[in-house]
N, C-alpha and C. Protein backbone atom coordinates (compact mmCIF):
# COMPACT_ATOMS: atom_id res chain seq x y z
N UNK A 1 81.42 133.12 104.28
CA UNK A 1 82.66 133.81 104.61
C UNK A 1 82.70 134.04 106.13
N UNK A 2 83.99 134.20 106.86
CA UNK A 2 84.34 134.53 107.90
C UNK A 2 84.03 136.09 108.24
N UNK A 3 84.02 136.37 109.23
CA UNK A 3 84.06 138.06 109.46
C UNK A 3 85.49 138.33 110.14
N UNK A 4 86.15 138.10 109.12
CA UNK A 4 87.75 139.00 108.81
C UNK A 4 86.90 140.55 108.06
N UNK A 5 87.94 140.82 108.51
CA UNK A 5 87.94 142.37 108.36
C UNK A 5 88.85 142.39 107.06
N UNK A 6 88.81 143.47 106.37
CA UNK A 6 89.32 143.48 104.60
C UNK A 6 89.44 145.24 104.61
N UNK A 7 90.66 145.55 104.13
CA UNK A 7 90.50 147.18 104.06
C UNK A 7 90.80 147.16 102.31
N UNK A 8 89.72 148.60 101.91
CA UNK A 8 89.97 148.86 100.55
C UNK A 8 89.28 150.10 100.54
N UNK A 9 89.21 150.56 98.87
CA UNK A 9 88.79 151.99 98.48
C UNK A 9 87.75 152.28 97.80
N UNK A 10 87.01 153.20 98.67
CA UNK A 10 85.64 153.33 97.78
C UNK A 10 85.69 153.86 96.40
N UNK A 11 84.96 152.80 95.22
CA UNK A 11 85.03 153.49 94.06
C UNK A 11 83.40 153.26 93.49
N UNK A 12 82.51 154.79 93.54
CA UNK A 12 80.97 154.83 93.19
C UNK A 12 81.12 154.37 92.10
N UNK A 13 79.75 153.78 91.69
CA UNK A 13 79.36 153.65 90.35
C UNK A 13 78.82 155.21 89.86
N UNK A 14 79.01 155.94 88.21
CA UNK A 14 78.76 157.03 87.80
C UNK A 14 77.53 157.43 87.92
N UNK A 15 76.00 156.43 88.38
CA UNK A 15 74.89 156.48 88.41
C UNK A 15 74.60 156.14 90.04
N UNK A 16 74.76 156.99 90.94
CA UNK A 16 74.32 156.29 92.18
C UNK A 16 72.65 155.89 92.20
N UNK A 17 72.16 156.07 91.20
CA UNK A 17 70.83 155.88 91.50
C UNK A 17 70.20 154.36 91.27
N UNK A 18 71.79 153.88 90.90
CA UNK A 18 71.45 152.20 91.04
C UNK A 18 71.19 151.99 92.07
N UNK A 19 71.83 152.64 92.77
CA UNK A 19 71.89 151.72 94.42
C UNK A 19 73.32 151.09 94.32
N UNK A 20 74.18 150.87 93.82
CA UNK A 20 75.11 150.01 93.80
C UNK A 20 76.81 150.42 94.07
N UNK A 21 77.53 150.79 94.67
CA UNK A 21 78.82 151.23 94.91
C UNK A 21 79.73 150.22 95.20
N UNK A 22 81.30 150.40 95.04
CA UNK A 22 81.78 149.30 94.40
C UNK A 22 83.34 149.36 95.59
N UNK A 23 84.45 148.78 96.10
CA UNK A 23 84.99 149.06 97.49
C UNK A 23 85.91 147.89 96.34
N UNK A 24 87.24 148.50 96.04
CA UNK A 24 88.50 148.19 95.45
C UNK A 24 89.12 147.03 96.70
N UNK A 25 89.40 145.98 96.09
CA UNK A 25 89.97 145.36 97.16
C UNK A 25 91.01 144.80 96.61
N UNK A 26 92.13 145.42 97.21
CA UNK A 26 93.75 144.35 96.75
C UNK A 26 94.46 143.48 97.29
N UNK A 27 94.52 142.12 96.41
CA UNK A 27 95.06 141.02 97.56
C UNK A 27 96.43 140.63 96.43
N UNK A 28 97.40 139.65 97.07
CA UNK A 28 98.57 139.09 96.34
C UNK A 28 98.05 138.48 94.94
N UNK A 29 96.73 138.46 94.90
CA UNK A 29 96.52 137.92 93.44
C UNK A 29 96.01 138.85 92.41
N UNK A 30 95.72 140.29 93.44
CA UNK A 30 95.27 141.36 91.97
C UNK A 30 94.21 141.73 92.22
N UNK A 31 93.36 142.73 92.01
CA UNK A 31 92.17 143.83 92.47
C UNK A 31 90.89 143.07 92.36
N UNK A 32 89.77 143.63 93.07
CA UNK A 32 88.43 142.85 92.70
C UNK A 32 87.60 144.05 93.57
N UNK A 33 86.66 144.20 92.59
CA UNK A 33 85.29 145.34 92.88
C UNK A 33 84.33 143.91 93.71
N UNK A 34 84.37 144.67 94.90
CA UNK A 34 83.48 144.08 95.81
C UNK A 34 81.57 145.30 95.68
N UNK A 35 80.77 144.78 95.69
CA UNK A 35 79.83 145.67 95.11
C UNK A 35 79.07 146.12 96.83
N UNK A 36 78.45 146.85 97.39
CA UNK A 36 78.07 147.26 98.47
C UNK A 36 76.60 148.01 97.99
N UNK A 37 75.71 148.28 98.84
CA UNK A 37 74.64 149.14 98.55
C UNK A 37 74.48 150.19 99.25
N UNK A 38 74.77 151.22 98.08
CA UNK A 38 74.92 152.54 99.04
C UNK A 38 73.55 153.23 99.73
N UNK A 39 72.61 152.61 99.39
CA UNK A 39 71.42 153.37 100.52
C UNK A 39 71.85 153.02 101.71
N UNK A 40 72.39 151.85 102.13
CA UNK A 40 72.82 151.44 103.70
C UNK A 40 74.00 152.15 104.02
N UNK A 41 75.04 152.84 102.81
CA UNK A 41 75.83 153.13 103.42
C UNK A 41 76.30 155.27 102.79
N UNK A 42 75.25 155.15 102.25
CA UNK A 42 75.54 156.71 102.13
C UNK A 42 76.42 157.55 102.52
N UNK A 43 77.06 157.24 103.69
CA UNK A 43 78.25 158.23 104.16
C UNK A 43 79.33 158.18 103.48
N UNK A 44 79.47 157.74 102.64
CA UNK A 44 80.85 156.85 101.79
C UNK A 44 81.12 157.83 100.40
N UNK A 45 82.81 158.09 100.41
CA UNK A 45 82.54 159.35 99.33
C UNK A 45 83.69 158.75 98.57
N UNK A 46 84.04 158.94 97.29
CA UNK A 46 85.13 158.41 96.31
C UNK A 46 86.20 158.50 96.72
N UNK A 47 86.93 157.48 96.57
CA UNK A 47 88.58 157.32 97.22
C UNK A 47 88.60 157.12 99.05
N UNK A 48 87.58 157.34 99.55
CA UNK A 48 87.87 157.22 101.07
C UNK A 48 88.23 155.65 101.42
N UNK A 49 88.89 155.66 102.54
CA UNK A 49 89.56 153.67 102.81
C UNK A 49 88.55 153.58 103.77
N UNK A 50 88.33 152.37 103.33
CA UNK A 50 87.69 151.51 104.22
C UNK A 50 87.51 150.55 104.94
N UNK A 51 87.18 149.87 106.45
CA UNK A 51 86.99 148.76 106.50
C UNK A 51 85.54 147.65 105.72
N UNK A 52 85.82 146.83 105.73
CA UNK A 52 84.39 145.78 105.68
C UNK A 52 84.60 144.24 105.78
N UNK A 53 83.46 143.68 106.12
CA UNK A 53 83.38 142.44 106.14
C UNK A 53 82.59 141.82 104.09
N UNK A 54 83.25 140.72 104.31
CA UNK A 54 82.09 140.16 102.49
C UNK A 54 81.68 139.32 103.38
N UNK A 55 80.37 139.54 102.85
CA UNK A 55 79.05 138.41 102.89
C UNK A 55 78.72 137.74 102.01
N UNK A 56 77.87 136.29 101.69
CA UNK A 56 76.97 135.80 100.62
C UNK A 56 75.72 137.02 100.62
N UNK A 57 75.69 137.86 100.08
CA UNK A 57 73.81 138.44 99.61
C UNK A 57 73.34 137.71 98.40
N UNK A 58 72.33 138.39 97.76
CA UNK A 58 71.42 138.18 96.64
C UNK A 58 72.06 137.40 95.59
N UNK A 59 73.11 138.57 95.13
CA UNK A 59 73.39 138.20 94.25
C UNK A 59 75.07 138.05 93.96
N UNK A 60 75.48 137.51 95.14
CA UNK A 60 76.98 136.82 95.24
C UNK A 60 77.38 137.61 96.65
N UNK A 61 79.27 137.90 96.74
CA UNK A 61 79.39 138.11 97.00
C UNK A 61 79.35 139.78 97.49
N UNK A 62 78.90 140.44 98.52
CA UNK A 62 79.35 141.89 98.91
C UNK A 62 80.11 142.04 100.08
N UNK A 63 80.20 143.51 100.37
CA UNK A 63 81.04 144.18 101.15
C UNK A 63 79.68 144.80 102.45
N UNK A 64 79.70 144.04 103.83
CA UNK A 64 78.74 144.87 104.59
C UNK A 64 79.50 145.42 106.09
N UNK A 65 79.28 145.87 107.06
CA UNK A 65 79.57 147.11 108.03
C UNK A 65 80.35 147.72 107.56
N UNK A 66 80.41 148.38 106.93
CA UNK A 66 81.46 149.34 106.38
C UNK A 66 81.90 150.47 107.28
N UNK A 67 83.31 150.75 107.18
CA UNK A 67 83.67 152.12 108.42
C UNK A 67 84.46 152.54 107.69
N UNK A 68 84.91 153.79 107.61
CA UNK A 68 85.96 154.57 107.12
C UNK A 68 86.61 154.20 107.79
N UNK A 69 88.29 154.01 107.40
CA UNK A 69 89.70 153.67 108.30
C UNK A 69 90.34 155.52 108.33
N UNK A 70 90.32 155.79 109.77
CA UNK A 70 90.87 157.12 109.90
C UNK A 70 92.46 156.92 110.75
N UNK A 71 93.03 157.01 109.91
CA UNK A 71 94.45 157.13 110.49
C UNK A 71 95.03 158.68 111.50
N UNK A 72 95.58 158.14 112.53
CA UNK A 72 95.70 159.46 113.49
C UNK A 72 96.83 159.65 113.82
């Protein structure tokens, strides 16, 4: 993948102790849980927007630099 930038909404998994949190992404074709790992990104709280880039990792595609989008 390119490093385009992608804005969407953080949505945790009910067990953070997977490690695994999940960043709503909506395009003209319809929603897709991009998966992220929240030990890298801990600051990240339910419903907040976000930026990120998708990468190839482990095990497909994820969501990595993640920033909150703060509108002013």
């Amino acid at each position: 993948m390119n490093n385009k930038r992608h804005m969407g909404v953080v949505k945790l998994v009910d067990s953070p102790e997977e490690g695994v949190g999940f960043i709503i992404l909506t395009t003209v074709h319809g929603t897709k849980d991009i998966p992220f790992d929240i030990e890298c990104n801990g600051h990240l709280d339910e419903n907040d927007k976000v930026t990120f880039i998708i990468v190839k990792g482990r095990k497909g595609f994820e969501a990595q630099d993640i920033s909150k989008y703060v509108i002013n």
